[in-house]
Structures are given as C-alpha cells and as structure tokens.
Protein backbone atom coordinates (compact mmCIF):
# COMPACT_ATOMS: atom_id res chain seq x y z
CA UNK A 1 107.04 38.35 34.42
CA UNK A 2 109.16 35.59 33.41
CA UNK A 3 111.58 36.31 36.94
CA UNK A 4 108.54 36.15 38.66
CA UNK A 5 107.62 32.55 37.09
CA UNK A 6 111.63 31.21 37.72
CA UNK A 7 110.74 32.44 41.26
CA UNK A 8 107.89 30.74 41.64
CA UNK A 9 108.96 27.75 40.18
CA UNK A 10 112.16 27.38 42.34
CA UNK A 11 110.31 27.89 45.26
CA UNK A 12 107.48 25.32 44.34
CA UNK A 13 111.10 22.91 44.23
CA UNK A 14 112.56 24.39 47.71
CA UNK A 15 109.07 23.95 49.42
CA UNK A 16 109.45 19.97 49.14
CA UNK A 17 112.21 20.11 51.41
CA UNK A 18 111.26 22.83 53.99
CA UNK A 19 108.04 20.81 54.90
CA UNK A 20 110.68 17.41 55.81
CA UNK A 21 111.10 14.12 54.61
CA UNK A 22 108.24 11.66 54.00
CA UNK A 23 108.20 8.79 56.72
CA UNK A 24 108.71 5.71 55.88
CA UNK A 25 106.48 3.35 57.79
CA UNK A 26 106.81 -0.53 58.43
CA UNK A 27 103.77 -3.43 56.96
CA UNK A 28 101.91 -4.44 59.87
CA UNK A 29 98.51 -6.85 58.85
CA UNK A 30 95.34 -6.58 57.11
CA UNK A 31 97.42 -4.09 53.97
CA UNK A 32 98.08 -1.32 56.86
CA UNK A 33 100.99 -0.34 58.46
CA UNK A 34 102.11 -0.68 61.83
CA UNK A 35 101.40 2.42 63.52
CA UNK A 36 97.29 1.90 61.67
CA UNK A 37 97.87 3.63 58.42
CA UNK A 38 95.68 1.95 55.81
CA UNK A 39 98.48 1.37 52.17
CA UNK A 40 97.23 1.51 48.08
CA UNK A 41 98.39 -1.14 45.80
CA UNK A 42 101.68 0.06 44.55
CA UNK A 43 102.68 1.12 48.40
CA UNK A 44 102.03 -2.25 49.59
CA UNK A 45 104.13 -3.59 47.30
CA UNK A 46 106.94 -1.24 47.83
CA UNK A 47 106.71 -2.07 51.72
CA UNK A 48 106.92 -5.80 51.36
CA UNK A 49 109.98 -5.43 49.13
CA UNK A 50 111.80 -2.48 51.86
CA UNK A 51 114.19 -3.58 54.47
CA UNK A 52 113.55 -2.32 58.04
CA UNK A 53 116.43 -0.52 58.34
CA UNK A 54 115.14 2.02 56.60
CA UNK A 55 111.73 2.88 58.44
CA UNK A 56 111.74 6.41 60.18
CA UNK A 57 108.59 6.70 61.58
CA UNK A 58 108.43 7.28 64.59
CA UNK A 59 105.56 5.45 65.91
CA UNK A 60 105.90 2.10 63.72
CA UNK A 61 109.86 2.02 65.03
CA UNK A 62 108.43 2.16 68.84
CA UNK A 63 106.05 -1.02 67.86
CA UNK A 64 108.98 -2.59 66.35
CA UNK A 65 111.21 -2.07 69.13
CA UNK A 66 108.42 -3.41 71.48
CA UNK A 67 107.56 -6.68 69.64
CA UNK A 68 111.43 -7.19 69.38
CA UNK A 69 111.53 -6.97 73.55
CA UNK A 70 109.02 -9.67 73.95
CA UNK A 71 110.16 -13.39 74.60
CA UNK A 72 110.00 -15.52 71.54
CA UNK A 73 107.21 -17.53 72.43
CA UNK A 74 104.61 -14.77 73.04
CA UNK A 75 105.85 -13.99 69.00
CA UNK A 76 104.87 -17.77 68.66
CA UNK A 77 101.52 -17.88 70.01
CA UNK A 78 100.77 -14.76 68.27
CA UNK A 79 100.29 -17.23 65.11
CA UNK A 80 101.66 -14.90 62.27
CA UNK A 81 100.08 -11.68 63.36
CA UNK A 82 102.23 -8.76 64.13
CA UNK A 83 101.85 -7.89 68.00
CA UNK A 84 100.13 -4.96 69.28
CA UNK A 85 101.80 -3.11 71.70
C-alpha cells in the first residue's frame, strides 16, 4: 500500500510536466489579454509587472508582432488602445 501511494504521488508530480508549460500571455485592454482571455485580480497584476520578453503564447506574440509592423502613427491615432490585428 504505501509503494502504491509513493507511486501515485510521484506521478501526480511528473503529470505537471507531461501536459507542458503554462503560457504566458501579454495585457491587452479592458483586464484581458491580448489574444481575448479575460485575467483575475492577482493575474492582472502579475501581467502589468512582466516584461514581454517573456510571453510564449502563441497567439498574443502574433498580435504583438503585428502591432509592432504598423507605422507609428496608426499606434498614435489608436489613442492608447492596443491594436487589433
């Protein structure tokens, strides 16, 4: 019984990184992210204090690449709201 609980146990452990790493996304407007995923509290804190460079997600990095194509002064006109792309 008590191998079958260690077992258990260390798989419960293992699992977290079989499924993958969590994505990181990037704050967009209105307390969601870019890619449309709504944040809680403590998240939205934590994303106005992380640095870009380490987002991983996949679709918020293809908005961010696309806003940082644009010209500067369609970013201008856009009058503090991130762009959707």
């Amino acid at each position: 019984m008590k191998n079958l609980q260690t077992f258990l146990a260390f798989f419960y452990i293992q699992k977290k990184f079989l499924i993958g790493m969590r994505r990181r996304h990037m704050l967009g407007t209105h307390d969601k992210t870019l890619c449309g995923w709504s944040v809680t509290t403590g998240e939205l804190t934590q994303l106005r204090k992380m640095d870009s460079k380490y987002v991983n997600c996949k679709r918020c990095l293809d908005k961010l690449d696309a806003a940082a194509a644009l010209p500067s002064s369609k970013l201008r006109n856009s009058k503090g709201t991130t762009v959707n792309v």
